[in-house]
C-alpha atoms as a PDB file:
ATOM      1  CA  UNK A   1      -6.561  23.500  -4.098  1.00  0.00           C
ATOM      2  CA  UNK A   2     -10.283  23.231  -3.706  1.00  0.00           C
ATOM      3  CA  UNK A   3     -11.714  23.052  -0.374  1.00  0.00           C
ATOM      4  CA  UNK A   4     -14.823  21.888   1.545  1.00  0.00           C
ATOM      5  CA  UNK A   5     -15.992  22.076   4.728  1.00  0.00           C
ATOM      6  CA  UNK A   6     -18.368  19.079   6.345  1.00  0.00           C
ATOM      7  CA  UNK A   7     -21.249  19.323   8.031  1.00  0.00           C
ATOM      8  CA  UNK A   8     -21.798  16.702  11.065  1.00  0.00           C
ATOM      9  CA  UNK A   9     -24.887  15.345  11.221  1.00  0.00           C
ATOM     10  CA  UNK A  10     -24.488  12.265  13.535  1.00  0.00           C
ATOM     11  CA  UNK A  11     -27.790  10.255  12.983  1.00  0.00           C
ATOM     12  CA  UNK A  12     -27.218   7.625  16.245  1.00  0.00           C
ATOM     13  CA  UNK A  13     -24.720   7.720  19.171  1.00  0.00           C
ATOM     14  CA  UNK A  14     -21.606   5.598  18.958  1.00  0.00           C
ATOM     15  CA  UNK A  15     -20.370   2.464  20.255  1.00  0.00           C
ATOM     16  CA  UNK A  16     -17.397   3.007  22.268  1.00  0.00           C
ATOM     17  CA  UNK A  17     -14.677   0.356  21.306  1.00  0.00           C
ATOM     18  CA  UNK A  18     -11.538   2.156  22.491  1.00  0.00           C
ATOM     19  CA  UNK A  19      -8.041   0.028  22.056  1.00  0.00           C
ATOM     20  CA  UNK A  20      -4.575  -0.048  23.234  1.00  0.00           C
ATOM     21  CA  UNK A  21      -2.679   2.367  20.672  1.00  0.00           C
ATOM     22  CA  UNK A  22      -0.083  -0.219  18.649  1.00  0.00           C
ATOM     23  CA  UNK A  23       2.037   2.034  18.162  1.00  0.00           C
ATOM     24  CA  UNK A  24       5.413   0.667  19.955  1.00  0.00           C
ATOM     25  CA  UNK A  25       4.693  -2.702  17.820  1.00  0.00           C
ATOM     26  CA  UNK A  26       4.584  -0.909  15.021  1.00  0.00           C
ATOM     27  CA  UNK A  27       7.412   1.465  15.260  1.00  0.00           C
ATOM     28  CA  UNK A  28       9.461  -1.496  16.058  1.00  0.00           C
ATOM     29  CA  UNK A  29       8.134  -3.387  12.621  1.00  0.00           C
ATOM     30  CA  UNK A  30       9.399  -0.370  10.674  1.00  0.00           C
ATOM     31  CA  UNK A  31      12.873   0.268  12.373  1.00  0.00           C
ATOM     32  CA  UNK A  32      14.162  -2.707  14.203  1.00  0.00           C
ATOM     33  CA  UNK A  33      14.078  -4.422  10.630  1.00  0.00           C
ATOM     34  CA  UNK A  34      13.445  -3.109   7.423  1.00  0.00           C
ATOM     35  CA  UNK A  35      10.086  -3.459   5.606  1.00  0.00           C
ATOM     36  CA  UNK A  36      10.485  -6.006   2.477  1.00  0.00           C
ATOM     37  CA  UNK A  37       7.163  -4.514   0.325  1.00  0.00           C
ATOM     38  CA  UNK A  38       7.600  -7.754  -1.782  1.00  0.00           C
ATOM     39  CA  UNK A  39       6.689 -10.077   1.077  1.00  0.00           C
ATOM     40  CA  UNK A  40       4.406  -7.334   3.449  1.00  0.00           C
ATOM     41  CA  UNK A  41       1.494  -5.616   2.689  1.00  0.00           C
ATOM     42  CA  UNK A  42       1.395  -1.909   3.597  1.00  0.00           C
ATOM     43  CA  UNK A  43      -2.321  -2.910   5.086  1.00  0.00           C
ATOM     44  CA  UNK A  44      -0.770  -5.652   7.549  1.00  0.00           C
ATOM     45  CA  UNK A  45       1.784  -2.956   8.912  1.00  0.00           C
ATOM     46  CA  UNK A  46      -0.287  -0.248   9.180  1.00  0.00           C
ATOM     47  CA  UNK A  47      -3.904  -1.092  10.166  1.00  0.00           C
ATOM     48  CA  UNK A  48      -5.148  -1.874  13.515  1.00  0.00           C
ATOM     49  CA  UNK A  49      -4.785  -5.371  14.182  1.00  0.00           C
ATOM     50  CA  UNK A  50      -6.970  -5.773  17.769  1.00  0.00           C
ATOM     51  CA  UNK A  51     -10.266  -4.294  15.917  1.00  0.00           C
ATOM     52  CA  UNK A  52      -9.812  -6.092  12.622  1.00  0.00           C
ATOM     53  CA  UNK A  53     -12.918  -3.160  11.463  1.00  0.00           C
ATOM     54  CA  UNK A  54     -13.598  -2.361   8.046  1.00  0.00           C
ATOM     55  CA  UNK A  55     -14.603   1.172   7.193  1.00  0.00           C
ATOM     56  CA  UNK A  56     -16.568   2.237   4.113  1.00  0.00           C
ATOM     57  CA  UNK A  57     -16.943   6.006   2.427  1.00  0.00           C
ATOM     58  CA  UNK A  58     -19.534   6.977   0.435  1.00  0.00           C
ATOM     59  CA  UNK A  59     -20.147   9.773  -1.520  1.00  0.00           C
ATOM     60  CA  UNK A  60     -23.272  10.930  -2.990  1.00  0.00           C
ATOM     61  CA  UNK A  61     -23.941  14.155  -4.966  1.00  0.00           C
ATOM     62  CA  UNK A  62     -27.709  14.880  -4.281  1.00  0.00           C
ATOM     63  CA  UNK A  63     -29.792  16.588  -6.796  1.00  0.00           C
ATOM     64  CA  UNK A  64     -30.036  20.220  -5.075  1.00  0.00           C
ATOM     65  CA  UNK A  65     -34.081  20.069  -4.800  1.00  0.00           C
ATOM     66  CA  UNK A  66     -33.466  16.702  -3.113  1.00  0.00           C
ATOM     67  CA  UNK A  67     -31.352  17.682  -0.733  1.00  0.00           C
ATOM     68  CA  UNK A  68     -33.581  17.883   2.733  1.00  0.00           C
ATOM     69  CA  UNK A  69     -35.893  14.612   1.300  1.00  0.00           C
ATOM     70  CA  UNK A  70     -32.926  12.392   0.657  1.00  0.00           C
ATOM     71  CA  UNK A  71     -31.070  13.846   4.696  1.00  0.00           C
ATOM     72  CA  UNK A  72     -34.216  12.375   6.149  1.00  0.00           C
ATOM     73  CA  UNK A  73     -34.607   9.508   3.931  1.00  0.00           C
ATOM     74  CA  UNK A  74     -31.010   8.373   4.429  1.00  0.00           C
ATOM     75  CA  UNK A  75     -31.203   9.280   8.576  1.00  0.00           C
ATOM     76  CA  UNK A  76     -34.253   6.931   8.895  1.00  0.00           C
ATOM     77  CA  UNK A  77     -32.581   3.977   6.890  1.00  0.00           C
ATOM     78  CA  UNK A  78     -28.847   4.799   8.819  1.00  0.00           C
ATOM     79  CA  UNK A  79     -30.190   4.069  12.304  1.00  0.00           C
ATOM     80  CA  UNK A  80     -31.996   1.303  11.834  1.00  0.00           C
ATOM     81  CA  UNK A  81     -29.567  -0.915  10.416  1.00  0.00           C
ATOM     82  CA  UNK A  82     -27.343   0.786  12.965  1.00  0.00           C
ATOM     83  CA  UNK A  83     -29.462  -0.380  15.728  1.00  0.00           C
ATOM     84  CA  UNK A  84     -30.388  -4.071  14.401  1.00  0.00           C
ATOM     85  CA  UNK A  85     -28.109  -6.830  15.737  1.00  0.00           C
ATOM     86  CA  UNK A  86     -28.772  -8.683  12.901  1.00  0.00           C
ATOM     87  CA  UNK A  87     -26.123  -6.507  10.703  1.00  0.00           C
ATOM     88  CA  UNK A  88     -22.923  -6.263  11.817  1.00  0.00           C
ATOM     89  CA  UNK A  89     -21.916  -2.129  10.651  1.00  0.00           C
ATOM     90  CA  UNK A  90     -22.865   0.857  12.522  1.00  0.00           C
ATOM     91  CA  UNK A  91     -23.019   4.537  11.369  1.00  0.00           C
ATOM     92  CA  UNK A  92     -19.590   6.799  11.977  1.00  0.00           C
ATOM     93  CA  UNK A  93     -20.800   9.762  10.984  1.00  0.00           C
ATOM     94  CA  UNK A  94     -23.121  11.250   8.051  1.00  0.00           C
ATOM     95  CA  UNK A  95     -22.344  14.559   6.910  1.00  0.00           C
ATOM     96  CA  UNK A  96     -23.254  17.340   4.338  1.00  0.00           C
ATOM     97  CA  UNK A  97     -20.521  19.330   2.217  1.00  0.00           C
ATOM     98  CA  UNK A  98     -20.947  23.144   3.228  1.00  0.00           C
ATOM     99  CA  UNK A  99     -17.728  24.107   1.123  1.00  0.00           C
ATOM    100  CA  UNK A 100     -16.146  22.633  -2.058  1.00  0.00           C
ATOM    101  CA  UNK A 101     -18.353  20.288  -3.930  1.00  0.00           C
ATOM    102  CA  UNK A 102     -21.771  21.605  -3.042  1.00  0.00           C
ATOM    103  CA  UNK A 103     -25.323  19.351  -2.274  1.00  0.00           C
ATOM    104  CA  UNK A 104     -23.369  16.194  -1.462  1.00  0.00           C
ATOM    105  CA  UNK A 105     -23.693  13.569   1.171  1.00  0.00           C
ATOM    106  CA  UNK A 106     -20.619  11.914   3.266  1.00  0.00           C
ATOM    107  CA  UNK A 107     -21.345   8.668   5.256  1.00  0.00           C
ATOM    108  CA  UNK A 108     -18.796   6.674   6.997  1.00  0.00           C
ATOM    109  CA  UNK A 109     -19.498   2.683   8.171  1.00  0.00           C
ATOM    110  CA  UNK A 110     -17.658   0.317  10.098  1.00  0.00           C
ATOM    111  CA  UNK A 111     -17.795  -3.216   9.919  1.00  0.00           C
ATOM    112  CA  UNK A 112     -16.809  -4.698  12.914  1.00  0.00           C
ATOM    113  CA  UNK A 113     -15.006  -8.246  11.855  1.00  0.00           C
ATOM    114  CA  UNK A 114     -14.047  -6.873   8.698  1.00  0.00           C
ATOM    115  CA  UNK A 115     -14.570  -8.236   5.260  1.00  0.00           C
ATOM    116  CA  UNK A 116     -16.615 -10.977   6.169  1.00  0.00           C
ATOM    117  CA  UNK A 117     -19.013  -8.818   8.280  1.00  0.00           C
ATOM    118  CA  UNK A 118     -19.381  -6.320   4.932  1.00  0.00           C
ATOM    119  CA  UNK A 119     -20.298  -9.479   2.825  1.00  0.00           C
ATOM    120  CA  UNK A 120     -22.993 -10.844   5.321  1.00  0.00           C
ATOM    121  CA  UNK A 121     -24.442  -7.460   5.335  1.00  0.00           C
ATOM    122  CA  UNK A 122     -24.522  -7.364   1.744  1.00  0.00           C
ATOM    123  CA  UNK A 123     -26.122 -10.288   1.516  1.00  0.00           C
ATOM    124  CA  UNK A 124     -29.000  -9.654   3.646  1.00  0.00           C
ATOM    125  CA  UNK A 125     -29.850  -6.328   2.043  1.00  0.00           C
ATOM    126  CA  UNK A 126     -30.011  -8.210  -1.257  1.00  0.00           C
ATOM    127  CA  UNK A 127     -32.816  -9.748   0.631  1.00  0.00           C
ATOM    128  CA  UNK A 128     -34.085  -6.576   2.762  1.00  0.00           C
ATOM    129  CA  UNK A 129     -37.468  -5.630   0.556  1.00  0.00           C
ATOM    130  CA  UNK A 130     -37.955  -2.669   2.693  1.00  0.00           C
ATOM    131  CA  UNK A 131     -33.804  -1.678   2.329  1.00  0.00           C
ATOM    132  CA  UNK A 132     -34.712  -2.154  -1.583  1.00  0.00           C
ATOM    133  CA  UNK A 133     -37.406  -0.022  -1.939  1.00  0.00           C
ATOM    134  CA  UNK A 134     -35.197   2.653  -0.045  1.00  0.00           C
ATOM    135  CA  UNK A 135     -32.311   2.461  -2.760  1.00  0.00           C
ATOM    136  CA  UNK A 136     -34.832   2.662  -6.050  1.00  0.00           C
ATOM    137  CA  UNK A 137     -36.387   6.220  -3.748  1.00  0.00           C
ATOM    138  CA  UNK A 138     -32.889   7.264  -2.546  1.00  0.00           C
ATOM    139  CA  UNK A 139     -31.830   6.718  -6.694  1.00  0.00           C
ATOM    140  CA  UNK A 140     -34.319   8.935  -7.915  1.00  0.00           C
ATOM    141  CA  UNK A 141     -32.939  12.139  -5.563  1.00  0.00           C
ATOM    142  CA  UNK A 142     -29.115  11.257  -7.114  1.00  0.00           C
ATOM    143  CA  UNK A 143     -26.922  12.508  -9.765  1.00  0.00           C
ATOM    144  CA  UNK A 144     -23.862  10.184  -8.891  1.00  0.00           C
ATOM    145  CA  UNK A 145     -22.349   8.541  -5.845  1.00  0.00           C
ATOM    146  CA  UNK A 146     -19.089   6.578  -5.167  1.00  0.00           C
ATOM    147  CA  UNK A 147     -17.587   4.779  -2.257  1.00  0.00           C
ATOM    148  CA  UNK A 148     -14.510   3.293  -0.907  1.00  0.00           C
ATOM    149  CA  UNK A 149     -12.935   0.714   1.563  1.00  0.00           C
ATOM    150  CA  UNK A 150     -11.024   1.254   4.104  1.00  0.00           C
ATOM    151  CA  UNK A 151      -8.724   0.883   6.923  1.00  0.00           C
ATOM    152  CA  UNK A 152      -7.543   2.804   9.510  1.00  0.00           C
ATOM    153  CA  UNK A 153      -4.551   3.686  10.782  1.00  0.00           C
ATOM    154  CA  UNK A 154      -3.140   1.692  14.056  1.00  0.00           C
ATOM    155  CA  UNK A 155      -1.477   5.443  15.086  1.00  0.00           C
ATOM    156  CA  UNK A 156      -4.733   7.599  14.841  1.00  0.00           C
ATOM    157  CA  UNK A 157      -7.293   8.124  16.969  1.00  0.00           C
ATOM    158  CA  UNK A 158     -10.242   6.016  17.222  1.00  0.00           C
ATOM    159  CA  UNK A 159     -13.417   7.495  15.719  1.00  0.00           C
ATOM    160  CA  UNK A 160     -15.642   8.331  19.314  1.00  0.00           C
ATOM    161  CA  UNK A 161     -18.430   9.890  20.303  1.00  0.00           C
ATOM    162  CA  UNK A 162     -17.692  13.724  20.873  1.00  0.00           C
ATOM    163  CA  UNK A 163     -19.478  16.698  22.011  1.00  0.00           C
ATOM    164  CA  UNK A 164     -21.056  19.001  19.538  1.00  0.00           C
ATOM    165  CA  UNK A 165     -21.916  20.388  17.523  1.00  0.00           C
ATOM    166  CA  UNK A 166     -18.783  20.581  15.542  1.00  0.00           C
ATOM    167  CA  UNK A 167     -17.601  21.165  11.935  1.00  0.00           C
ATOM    168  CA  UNK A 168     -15.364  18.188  10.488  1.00  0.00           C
ATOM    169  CA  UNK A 169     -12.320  18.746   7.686  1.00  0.00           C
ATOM    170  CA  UNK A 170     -11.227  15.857   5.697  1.00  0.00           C
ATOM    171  CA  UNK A 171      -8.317  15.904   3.995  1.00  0.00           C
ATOM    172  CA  UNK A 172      -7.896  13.651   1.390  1.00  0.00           C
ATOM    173  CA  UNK A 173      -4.135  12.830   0.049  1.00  0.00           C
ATOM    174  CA  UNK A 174      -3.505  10.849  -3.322  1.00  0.00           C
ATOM    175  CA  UNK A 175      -0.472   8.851  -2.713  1.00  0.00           C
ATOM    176  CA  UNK A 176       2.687   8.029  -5.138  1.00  0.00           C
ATOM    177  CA  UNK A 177       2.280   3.941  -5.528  1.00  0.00           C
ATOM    178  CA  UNK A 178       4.911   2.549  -3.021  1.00  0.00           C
ATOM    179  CA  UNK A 179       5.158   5.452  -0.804  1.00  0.00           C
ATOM    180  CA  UNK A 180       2.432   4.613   2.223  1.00  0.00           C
ATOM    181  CA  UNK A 181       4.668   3.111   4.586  1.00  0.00           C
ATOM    182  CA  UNK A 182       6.823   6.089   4.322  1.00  0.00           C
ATOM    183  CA  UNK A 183       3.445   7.927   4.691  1.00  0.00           C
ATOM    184  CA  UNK A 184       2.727   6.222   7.676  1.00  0.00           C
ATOM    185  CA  UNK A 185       6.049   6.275   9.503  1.00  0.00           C
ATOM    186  CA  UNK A 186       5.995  10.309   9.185  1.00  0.00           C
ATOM    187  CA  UNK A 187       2.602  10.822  10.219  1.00  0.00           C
ATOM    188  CA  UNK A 188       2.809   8.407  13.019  1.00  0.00           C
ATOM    189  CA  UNK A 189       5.302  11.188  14.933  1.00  0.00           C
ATOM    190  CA  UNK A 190       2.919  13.615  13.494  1.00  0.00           C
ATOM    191  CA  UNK A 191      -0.011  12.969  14.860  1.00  0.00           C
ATOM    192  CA  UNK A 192       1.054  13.522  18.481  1.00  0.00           C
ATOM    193  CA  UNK A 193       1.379  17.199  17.479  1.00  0.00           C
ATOM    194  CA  UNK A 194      -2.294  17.461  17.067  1.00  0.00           C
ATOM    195  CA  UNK A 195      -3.776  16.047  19.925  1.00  0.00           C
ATOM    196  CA  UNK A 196      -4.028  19.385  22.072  1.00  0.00           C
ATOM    197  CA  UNK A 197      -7.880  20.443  20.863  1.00  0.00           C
ATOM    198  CA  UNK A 198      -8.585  16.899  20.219  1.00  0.00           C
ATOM    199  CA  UNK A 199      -8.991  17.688  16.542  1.00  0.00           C
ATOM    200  CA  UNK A 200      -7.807  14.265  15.588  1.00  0.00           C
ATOM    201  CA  UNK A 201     -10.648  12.075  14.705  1.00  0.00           C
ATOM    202  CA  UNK A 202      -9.675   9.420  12.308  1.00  0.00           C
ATOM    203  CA  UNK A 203      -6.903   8.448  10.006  1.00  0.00           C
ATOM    204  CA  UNK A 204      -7.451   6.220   6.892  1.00  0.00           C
ATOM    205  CA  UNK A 205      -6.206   4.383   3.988  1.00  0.00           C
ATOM    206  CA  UNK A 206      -8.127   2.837   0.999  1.00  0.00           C
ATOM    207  CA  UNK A 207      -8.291  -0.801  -0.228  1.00  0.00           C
ATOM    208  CA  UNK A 208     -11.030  -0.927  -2.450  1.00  0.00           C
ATOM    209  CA  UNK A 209     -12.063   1.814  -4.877  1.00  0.00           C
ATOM    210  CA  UNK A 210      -9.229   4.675  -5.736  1.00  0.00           C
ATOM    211  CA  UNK A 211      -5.713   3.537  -4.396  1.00  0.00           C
ATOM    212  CA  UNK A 212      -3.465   4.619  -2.259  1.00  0.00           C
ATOM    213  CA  UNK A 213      -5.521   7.500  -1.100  1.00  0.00           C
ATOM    214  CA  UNK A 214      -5.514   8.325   2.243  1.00  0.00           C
ATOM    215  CA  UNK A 215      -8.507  10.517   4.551  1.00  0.00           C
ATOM    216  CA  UNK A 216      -8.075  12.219   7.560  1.00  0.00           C
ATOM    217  CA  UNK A 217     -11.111  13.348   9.417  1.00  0.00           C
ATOM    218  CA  UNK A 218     -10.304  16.607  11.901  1.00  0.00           C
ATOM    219  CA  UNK A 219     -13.438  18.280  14.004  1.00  0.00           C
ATOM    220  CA  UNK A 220     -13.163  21.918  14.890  1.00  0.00           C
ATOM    221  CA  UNK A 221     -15.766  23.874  16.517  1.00  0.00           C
ATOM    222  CA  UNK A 222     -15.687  26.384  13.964  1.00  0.00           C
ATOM    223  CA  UNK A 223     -13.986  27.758  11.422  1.00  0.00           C
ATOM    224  CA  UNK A 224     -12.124  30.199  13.955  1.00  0.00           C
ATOM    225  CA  UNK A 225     -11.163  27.440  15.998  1.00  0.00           C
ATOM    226  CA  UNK A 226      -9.549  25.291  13.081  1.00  0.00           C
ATOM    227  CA  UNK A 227      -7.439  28.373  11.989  1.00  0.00           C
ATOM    228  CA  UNK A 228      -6.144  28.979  15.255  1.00  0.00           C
ATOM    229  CA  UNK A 229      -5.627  24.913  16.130  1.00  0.00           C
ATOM    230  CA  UNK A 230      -3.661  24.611  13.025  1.00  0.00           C
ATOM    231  CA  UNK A 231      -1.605  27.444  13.800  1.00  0.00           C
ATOM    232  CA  UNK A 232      -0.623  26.353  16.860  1.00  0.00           C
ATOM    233  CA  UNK A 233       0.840  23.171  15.325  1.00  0.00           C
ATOM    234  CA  UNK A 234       3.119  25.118  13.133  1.00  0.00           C
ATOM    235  CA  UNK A 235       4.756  26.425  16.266  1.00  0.00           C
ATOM    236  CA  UNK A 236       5.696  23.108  17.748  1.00  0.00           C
ATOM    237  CA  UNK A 237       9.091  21.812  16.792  1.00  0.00           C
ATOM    238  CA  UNK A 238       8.924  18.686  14.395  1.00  0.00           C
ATOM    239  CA  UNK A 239       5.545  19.477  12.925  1.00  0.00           C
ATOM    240  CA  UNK A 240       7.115  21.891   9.982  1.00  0.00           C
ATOM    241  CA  UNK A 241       9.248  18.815   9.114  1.00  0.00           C
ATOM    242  CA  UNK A 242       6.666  16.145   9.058  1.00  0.00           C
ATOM    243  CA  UNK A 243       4.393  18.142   7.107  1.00  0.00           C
ATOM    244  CA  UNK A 244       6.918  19.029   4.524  1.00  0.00           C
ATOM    245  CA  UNK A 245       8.032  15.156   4.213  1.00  0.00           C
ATOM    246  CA  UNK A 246       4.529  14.233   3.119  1.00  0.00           C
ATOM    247  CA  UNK A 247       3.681  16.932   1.160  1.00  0.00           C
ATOM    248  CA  UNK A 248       4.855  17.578  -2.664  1.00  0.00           C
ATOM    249  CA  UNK A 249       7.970  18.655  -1.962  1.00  0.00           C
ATOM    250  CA  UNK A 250       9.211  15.219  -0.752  1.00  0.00           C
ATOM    251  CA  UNK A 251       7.038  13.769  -3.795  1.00  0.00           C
ATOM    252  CA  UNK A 252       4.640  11.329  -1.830  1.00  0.00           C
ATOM    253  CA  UNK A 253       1.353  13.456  -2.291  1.00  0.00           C
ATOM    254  CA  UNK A 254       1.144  15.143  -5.709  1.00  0.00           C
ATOM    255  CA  UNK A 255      -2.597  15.759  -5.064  1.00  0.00           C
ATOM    256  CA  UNK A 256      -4.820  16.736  -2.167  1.00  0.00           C
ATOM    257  CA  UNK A 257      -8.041  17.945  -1.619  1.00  0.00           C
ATOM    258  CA  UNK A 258      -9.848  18.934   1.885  1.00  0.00           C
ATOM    259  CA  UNK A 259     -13.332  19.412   2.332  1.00  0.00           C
END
């Protein structure tokens, strides 16, 4: 399939909020009694529970003369809702595409508290003049843009400051309806195979926007080091088998796409 490579450009310095991993409590959820999916939600079994953050993707495909105007335009308006107490989100990451889908714009936001903390936000940049007057010049430099909600995984890693500068890979997966807690119990084995190069960044499902679509965010330092990282996994027992249990042969992901 088609792929794309991102460009980091991280406009303001994280927040470290690392957490206990969940995993035991969730591995006993799935296998000490069986899931009922009529009575629990695949987003109460598989999301973090002690961060209770809400993440939101957005894509934007920039006009290609707009390109370097709308990077600095969006940069200036990231860190200073990132840096004012008074809004509850913070920047992730902001990146640009430099293989697949050419001249667009990746940003990732957490909400810390959730959905409540996304709706106070909105509602005081329904009321931000100066936040207003950035979205009618940001409009003008667009051709279309998109976003999602999400959660993330309780078995990934959570998304931390790193040294750079790095190249990021996220693969998205398009789910079958009905099949993310299978999803999830494969990849939560998986995972441990790919912490060596601490390539792992973040794992995530959507709630809001396309469903049952799922993103994982790897950082490489370059396009070398991704080949050779991803090699490596294929020569550690278990990975061949989690890999082919979530791709199309087992039927859970009839599409992908990385970028």
């Amino acid at each position: 399939g088609k792929k794309k490579i991102l460009e980091i450009e991280v406009n303001v310095p994280l927040k470290q909020r690392f957490s206990e991993s969940s995993d035991k409590g969730w591995f006993r959820s799935l296998f000490v009694h069986k899931v009922d999916a009529r009575k629990d939600a695949h987003s109460n079994l598989l999301s973090k529970k002690e961060t209770s953050n809400l993440y939101k993707i957005q894509f934007h495909n920039v006009k290609p003369e707009c390109l370097e105007a709308y990077n600095s335009l969006e940069a200036e308006v990231q860190n200073r809702l990132h840096q004012d107490k008074d809004y509850p989100c913070e920047v992730v990451g902001s990146w640009n595409t430099w293989y697949g889908e050419q001249d667009q714009a990746v940003h990732l936001w957490r909400y810390t508290g959730g959905y409540p903390a996304l709706t106070e936000c909105l509602q005081k940049l329904k009321t931000n003049k100066e936040y207003l007057e950035f979205r009618k010049e940001r409009a003008k430099m667009l051709i279309s843009r998109r976003n999602q909600l999400l959660l993330e995984f309780s078995f990934w890693n959570e998304p931390l400051p790193r040294q750079g500068p790095n190249m990021y890979e996220m693969r998205s997966y398009s789910l079958k309806p009905g099949t993310m807690i299978e999803w999830g119990n494969h990849w939560a084995r998986a995972i441990k195979y790919r912490q060596e190069n601490n390539e792992a960044v973040g794992g995530f499902f959507s709630q809001i926007g396309d469903l049952y679509v799922v993103h994982h965010l790897w950082a490489y330092e370059s396009l070398q080091s991704r080949e050779e990282t991803r090699n490596s996994a294929w020569l550690k027992e278990g990975w061949d088998a989690n890999v082919f249990y979530t791709g199309k042969t087992a039927g859970l992901c009839p599409h992908r796409y990385s970028q």
